[in-house]
Protein backbone atom coordinates (compact mmCIF):
# COMPACT_ATOMS: atom_id res chain seq x y z
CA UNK A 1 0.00 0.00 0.00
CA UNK A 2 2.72 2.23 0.68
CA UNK A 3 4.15 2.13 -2.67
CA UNK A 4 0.74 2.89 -4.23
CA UNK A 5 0.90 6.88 -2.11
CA UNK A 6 3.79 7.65 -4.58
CA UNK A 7 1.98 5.99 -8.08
CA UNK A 8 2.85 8.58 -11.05
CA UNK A 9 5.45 10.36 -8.77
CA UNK A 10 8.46 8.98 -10.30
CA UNK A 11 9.54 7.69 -6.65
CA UNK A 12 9.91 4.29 -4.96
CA UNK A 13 10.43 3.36 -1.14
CA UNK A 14 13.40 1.66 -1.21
CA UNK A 15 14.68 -1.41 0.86
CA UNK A 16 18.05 -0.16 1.75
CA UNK A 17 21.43 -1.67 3.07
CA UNK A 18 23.31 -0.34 5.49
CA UNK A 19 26.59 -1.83 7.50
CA UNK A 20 26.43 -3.42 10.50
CA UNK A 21 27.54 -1.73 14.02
CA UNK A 22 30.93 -3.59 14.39
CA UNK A 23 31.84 -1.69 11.19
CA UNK A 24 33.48 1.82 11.12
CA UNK A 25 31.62 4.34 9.45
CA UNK A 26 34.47 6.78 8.71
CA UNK A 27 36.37 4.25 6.84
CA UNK A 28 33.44 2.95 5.35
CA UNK A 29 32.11 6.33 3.87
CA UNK A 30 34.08 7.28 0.78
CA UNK A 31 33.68 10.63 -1.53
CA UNK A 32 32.08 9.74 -4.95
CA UNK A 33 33.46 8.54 -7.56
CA UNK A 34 34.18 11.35 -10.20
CA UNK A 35 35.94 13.48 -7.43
CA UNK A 36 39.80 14.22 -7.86
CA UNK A 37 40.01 12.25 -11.15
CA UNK A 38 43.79 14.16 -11.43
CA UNK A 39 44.64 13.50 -8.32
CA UNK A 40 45.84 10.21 -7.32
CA UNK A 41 47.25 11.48 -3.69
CA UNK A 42 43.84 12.21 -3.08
CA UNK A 43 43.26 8.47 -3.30
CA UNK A 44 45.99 6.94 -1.82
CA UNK A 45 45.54 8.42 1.11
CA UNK A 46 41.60 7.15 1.19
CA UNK A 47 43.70 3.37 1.03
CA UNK A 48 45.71 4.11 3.78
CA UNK A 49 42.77 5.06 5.96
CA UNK A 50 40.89 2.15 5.03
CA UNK A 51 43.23 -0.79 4.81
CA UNK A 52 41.85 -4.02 5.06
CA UNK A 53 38.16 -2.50 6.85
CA UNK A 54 35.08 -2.72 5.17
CA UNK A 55 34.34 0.05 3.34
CA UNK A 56 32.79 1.52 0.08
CA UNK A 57 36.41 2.02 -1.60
CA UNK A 58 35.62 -1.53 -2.26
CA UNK A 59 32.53 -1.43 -3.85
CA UNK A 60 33.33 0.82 -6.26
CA UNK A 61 35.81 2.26 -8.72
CA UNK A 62 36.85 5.55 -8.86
CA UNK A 63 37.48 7.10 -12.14
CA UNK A 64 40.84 7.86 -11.85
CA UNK A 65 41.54 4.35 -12.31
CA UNK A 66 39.01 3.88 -15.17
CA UNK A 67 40.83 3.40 -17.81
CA UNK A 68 43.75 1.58 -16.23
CA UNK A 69 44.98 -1.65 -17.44
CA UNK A 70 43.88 -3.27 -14.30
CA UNK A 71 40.41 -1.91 -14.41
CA UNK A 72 38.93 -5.20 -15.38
CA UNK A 73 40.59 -6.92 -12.62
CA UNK A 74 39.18 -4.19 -10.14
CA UNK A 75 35.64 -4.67 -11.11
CA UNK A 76 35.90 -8.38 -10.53
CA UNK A 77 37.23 -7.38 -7.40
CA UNK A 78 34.13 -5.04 -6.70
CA UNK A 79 31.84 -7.92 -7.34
CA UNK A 80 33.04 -10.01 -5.22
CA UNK A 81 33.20 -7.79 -2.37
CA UNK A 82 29.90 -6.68 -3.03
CA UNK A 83 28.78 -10.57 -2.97
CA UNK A 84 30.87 -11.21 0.69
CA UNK A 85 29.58 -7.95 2.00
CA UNK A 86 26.17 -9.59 1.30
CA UNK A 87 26.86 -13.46 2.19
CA UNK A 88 28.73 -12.33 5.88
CA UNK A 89 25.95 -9.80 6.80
CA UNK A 90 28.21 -6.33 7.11
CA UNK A 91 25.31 -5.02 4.95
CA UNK A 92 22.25 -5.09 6.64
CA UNK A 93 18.75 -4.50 5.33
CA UNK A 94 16.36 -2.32 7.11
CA UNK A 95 13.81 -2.40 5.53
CA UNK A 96 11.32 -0.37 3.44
CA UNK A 97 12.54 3.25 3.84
CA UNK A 98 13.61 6.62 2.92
CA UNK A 99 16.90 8.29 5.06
CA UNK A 100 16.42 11.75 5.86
CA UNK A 101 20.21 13.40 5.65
CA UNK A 102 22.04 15.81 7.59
CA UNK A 103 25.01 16.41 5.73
CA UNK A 104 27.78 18.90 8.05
CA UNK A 105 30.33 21.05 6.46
CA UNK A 106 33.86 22.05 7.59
CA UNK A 107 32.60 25.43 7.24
CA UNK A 108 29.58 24.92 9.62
CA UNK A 109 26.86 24.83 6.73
CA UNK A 110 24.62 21.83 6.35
CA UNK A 111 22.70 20.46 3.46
CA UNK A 112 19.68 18.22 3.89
CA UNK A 113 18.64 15.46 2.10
CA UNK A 114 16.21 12.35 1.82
CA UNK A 115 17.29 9.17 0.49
CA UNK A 116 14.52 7.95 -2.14
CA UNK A 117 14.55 5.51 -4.84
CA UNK A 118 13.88 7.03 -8.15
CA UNK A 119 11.70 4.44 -11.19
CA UNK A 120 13.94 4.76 -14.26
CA UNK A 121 11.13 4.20 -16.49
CA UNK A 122 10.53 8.12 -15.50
CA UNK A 123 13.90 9.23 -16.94
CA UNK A 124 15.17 9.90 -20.13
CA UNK A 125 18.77 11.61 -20.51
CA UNK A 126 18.55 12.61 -24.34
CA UNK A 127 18.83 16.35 -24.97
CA UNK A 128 15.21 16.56 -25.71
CA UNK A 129 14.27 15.03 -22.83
CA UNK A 130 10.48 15.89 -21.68
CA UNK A 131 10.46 13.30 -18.50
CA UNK A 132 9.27 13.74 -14.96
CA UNK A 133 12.95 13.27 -14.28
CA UNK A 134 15.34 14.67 -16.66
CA UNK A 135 19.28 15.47 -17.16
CA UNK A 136 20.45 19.22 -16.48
CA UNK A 137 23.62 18.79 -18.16
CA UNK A 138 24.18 16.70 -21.45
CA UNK A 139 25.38 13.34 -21.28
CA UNK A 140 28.06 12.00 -23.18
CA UNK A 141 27.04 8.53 -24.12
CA UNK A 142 31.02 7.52 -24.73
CA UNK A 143 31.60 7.47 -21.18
CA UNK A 144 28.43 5.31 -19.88
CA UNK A 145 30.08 1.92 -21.48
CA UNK A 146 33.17 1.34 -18.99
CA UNK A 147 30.57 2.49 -16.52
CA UNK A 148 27.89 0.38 -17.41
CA UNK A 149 30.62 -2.80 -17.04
CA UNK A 150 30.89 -1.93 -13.89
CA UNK A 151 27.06 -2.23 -13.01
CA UNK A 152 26.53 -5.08 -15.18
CA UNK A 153 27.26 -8.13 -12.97
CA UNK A 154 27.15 -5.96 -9.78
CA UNK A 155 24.36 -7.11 -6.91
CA UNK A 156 24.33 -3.54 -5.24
CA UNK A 157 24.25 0.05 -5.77
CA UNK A 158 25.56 2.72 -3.38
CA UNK A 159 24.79 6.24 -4.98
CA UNK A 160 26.64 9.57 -5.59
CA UNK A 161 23.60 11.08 -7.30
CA UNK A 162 21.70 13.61 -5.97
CA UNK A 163 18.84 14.99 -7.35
CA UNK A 164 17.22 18.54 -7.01
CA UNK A 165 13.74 19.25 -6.46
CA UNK A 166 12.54 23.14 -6.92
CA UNK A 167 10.19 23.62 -3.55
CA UNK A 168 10.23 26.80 -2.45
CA UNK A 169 8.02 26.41 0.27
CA UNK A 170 9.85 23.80 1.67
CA UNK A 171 7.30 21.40 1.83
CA UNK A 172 9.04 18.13 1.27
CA UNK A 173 12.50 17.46 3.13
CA UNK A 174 12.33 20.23 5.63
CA UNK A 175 9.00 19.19 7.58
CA UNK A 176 10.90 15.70 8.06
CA UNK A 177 13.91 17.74 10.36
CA UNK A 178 11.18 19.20 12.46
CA UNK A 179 10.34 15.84 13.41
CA UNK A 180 14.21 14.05 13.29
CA UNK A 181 14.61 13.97 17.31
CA UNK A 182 11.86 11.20 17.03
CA UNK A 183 13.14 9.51 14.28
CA UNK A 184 16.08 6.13 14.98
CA UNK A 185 18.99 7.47 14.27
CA UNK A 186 20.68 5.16 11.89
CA UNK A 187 24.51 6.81 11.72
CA UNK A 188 26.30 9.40 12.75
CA UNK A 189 29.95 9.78 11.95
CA UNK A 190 32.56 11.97 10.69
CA UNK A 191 33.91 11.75 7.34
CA UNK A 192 37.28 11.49 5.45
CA UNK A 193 39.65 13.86 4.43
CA UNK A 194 37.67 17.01 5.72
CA UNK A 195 34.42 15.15 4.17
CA UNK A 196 32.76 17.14 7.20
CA UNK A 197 29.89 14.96 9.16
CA UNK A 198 26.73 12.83 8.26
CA UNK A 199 23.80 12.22 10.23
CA UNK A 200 21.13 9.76 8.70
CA UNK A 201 17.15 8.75 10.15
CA UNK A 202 15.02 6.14 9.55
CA UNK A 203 11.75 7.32 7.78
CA UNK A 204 9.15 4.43 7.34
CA UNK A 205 5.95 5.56 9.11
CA UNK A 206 2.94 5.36 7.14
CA UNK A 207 1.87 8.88 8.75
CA UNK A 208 5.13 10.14 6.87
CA UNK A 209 5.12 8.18 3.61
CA UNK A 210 1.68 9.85 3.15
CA UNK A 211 2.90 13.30 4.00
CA UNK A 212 5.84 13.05 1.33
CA UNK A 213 3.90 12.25 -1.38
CA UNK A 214 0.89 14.50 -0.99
CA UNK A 215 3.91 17.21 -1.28
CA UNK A 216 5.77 15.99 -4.21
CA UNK A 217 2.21 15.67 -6.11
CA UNK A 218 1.75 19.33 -5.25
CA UNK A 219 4.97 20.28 -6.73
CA UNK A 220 3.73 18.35 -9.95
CA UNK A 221 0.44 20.17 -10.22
CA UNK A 222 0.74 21.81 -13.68
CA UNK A 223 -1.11 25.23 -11.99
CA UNK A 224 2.11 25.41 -9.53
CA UNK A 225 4.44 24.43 -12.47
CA UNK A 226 2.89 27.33 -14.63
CA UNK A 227 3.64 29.71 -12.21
CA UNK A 228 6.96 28.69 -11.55
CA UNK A 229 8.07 28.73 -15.10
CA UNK A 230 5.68 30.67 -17.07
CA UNK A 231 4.75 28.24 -19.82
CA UNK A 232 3.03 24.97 -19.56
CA UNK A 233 4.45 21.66 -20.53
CA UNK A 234 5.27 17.86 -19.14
CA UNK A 235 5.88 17.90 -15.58
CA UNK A 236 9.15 18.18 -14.92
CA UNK A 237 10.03 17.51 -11.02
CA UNK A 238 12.80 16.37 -10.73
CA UNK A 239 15.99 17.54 -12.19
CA UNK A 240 20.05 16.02 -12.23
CA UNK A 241 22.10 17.71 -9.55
CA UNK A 242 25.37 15.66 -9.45
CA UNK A 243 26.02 11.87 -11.26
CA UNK A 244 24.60 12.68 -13.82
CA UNK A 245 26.35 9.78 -16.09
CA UNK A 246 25.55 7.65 -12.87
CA UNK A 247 22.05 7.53 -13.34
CA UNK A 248 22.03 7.50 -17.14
CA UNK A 249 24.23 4.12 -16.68
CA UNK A 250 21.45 3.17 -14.16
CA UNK A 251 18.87 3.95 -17.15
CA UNK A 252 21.14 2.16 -19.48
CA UNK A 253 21.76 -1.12 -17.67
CA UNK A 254 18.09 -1.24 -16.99
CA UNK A 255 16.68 -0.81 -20.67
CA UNK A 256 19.32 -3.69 -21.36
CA UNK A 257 17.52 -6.12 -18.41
CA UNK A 258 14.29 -4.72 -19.76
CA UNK A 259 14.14 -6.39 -22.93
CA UNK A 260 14.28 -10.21 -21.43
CA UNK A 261 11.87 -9.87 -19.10
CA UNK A 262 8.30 -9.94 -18.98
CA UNK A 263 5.44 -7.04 -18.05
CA UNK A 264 5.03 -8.53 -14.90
CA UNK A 265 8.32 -9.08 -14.03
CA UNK A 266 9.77 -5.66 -15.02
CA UNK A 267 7.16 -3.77 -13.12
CA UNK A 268 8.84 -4.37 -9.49
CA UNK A 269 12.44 -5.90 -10.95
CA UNK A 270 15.00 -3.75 -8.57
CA UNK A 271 17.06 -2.78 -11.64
CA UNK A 272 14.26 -0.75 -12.58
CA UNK A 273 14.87 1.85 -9.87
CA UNK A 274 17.76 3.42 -8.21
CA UNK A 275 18.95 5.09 -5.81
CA UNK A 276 19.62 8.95 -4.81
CA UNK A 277 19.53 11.44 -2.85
CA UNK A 278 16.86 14.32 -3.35
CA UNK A 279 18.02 17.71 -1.90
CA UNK A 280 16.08 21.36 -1.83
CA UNK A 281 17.24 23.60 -4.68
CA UNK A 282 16.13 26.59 -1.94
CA UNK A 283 18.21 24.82 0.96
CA UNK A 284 20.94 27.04 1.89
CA UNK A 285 23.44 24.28 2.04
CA UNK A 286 22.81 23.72 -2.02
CA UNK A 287 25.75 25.95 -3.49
CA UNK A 288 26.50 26.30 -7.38
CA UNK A 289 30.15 26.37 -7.61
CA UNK A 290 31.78 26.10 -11.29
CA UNK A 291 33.25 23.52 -12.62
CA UNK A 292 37.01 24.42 -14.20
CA UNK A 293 38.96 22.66 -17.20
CA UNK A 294 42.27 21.90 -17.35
CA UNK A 295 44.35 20.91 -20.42
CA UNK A 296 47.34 18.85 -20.52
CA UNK A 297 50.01 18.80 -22.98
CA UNK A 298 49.77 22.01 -24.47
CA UNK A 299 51.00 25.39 -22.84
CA UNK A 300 48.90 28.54 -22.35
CA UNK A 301 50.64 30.66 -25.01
CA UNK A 302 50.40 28.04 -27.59
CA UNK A 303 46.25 27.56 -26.91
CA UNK A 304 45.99 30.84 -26.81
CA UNK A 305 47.78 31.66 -30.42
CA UNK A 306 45.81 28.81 -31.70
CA UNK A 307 42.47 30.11 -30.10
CA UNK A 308 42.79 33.43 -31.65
CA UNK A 309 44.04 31.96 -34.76
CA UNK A 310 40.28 30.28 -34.74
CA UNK A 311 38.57 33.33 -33.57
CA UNK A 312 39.82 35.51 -36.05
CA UNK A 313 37.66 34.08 -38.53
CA UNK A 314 34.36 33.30 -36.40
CA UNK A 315 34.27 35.83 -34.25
CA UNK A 316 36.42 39.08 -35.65
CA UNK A 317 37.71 41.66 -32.96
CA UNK A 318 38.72 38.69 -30.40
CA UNK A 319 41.54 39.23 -28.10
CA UNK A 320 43.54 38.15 -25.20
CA UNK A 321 44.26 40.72 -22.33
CA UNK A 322 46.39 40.10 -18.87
CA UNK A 323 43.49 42.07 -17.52
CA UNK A 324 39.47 41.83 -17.77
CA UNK A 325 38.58 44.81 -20.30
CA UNK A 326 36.15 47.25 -18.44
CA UNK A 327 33.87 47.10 -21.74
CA UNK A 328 33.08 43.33 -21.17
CA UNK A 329 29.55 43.08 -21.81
CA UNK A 330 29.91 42.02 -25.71
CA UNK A 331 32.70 39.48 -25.19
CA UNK A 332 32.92 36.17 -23.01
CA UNK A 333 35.74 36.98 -21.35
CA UNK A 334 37.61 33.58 -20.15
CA UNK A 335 40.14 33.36 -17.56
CA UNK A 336 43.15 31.57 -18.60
CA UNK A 337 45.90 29.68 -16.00
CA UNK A 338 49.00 28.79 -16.92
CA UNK A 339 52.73 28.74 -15.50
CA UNK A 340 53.92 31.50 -17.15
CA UNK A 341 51.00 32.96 -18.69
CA UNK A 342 47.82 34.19 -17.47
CA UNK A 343 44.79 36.50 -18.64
CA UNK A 344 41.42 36.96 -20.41
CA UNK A 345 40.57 35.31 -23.74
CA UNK A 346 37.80 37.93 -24.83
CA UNK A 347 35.63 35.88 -27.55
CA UNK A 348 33.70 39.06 -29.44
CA UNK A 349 29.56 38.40 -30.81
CA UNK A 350 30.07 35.21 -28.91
CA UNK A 351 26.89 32.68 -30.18
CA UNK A 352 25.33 32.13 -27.20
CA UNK A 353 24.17 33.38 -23.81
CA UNK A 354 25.84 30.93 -21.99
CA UNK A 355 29.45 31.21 -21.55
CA UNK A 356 29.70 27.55 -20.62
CA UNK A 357 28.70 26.24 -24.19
CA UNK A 358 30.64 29.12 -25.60
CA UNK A 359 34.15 27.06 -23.64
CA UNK A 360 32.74 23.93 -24.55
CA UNK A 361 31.99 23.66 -27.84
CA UNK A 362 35.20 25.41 -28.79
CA UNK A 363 37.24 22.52 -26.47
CA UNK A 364 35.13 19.78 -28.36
CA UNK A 365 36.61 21.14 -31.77
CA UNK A 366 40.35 21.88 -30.25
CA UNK A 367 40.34 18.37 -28.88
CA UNK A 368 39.32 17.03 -31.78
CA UNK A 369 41.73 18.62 -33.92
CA UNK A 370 44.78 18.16 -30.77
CA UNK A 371 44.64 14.44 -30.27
CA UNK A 372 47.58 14.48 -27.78
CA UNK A 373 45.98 16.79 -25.90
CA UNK A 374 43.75 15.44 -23.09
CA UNK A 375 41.05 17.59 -20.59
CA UNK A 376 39.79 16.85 -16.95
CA UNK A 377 37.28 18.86 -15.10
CA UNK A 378 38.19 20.65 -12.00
CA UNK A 379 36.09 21.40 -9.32
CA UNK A 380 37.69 24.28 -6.62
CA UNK A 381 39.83 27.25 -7.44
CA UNK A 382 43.01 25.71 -5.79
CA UNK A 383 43.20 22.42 -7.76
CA UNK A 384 42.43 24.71 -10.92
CA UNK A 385 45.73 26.38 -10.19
CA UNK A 386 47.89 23.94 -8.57
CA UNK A 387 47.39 21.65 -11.79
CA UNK A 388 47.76 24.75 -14.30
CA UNK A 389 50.90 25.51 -12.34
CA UNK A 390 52.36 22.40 -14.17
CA UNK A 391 54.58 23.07 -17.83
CA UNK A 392 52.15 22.12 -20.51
CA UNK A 393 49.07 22.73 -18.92
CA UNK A 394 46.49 25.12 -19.17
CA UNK A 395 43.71 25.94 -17.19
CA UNK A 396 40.32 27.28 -18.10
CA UNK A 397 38.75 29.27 -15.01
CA UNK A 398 34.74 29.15 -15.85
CA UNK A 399 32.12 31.33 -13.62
CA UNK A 400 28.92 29.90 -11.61
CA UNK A 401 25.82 30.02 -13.13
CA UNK A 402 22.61 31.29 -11.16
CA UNK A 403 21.31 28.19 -9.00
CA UNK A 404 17.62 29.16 -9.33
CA UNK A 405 17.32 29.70 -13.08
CA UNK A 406 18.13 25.71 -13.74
CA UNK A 407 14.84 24.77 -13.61
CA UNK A 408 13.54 27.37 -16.05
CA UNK A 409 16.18 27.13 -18.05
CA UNK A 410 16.31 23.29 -18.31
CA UNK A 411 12.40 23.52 -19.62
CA UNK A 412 12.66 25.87 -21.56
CA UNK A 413 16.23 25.38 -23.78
CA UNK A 414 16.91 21.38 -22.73
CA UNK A 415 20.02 20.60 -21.00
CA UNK A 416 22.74 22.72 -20.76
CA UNK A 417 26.55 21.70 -22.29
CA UNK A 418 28.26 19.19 -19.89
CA UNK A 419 29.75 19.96 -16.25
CA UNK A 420 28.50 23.54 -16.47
CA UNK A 421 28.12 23.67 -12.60
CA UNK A 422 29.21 21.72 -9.40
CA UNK A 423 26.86 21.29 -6.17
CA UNK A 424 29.73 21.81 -3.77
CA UNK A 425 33.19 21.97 -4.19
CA UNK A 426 34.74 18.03 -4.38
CA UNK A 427 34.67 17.64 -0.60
CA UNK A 428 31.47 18.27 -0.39
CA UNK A 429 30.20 15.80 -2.67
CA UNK A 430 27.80 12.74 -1.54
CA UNK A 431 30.28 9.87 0.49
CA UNK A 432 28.61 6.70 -0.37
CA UNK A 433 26.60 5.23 2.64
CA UNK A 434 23.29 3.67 1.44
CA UNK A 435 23.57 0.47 -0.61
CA UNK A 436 20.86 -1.37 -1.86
CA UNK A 437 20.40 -4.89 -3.83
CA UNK A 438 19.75 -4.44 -7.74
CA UNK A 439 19.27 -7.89 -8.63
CA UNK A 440 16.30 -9.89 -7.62
């Protein structure tokens, strides 16, 4: 019955996993994934806190290592932890559930959360994506096959993703807080490598089940969506904040399990959902940071000769300044690192608002055209320029966008050019906690 109170809201109650009390939480709650991908210190040091302890470092493979030569190896690896973690009861099921979040900064700031499983069948990542859930960013189907072997023989998830709702009101995750001193506590522990704090609670009444979705169908009312974004269209409730190509390799791996099975079957088959976190786009702890680019093996002064080389003929009157021209307003100005070379790449008539597609569809064609040179996005102003610091490397320093447009601007124009913003800077990112069993 339970499951019925959230019918055409896109949402599931999940049965989620979590480890047992012998095991310890700091060492078991690693950053996600896609964090520090140039950065292999980063990482070693997450092994030497670990060590032989249980812990999510084992369950999944962070992408600095995807394209190693052991990477096959590591998966197997992953699977068969996954399977032990299972067989010798460190994971734990508790049952039918959401987890209501309380995520602590270094800084003091907290972002709250509720830990929901999403139904795939509600998601569609293509650029003209009209679905109750849909992809802010664009997705780059090259990079979902090494990340769909991962999933493909895997028995668990344990997400990275979370997912934005636009409530404004506060009607949703905030009520739940109001309530949390009641609620079991299910963990409390610090986190790695100034990951902060995490608090999680158990939410499985019926009394709040009901509550939840009478306020995520009242977000979907078309009225309330009309207002919000001045036009009418599909209801659109729930869009990508970070993992973007997680969930789309969720989507994928599911439409492949899809086709072999029958109605009945793939109406409740756990594949068919997964796992995230939904945060407030109006909670305070929700901060847009940008997300930099950093190119390796070619210096500033040569990308910037070739840039303007380029410009010259699409864009006439381009030019590179050490200093932002006061007259800015008809170029994008772009902030260039290097070692010995910094300043403003001014691109003149530029061909669209954003600045963000501006960068990246001129990087598509460079990189295209540079084979040896290679690109990895940055998330925090210090990484950006320790990294451009480096001969033969430049860096691109990109601007935030405006937090409470996405929504609006998502509906209205589709999603906007890959890792065009960053929820957080890479500490702050979701530490994997939650697991939960994806085959039946």
């Amino acid at each position: 019955m339970n499951q019925e109170l959230f019918s055409g809201t896109g949402m599931a109650i999940p049965n989620i996993m979590l480890p047992n009390r012998s095991v310890d939480l700091e060492k078991w709650a690693v950053v996600a994934c896609d964090q520090y991908t140039s950065e292999p210190e980063y990482w070693n040091q997450a092994e030497a806190i670990v060590g032989a302890c249980p812990s999510t470092l084992r369950i999944i493979l962070p992408e600095i290592y995807l394209d190693k030569k052991d990477a096959e190896q590591r998966i197997e690896n992953i699977n068969r932890t996954m399977v032990r973690y299972i067989d010798e009861n460190i994971l734990e099921d508790i049952g039918p559930a959401f987890v209501l979040v309380e995520r602590t900064f270094p800084s003091g700031s907290v972002r709250k959360g509720l830990t929901v499983a999403l139904d795939l069948e509600c998601y569609d990542y293509s650029s003209r994506s009209e679905s109750l859930i849909r992809p802010t960013e664009g997705t780059v189907e090259d990079r979902l096959p090494p990340r769909l072997k991962i999933r493909k023989d895997a028995p668990l998830e344990s997400p990275h993703i979370l997912v934005l709702i636009d409530d404004p009101d506060k009607t949703v995750i905030e009520p739940l807080f109001e309530e949390k001193d009641r609620l079991e506590k299910l963990y409390d522990t610090p986190l790695m490598l100034n990951g902060g704090h995490v608090r999680g609670y158990k939410v499985s009444s019926e009394e709040h089940f009901r509550k939840i979705a009478d306020a995520i169908k009242a977000l979907g009312n078309a009225r309330v969506q009309k207002e919000k974004y001045g036009q009418e269209g599909p209801t659109f409730l729930f869009a990508m904040g970070d993992g973007n190509h997680s969930l789309a390799t969720a989507k994928a791996h599911w439409m492949s399990i899809k086709k072999n099975l029958t109605e009945k079957q793939a109406k409740d088959h756990p594949a068919r959902f997964a796992l995230v976190e939904l945060v407030n786009l109006h909670d305070p702890g929700i901060v847009f940071e940008p997300i930099h680019r950093v190119l390796f093996g070619v210096a500033p002064e040569k990308f910037i000769k070739d840039t303007l080389e380029y410009m010259e003929k699409e864009h006439p009157g381009s030019f590179f300044a050490p200093e932002k021209p006061e007259n800015s307003a008809e170029y994008h100005c772009i902030k260039i690192h290097g070692k010995d070379c910094s300043g403003y790449l001014c691109i003149k008539n530029p061909s669209y608002t954003l600045e963000y597609r501006t960068v990246q569809e001129y990087l598509d064609f460079y990189l295209a055209n540079n084979p040896s040179v290679k690109i990895d996005y940055i998330h925090g102003e210090n990484a950006l320029k320790t990294l451009s610091n480096r001969p033969l490397n430049t860096g691109i320093e990109m601007e935030s966008i405006g937090k409470f447009t996405l929504f609006k601007t998502v509906m209205k124009e589709g999603p906007l050019p890959r890792k065009s913003f960053s929820m957080g800077e890479a500490y702050e990112k979701r530490y994997y906690m939650e697991c939960r069993k994806i085959k039946p």
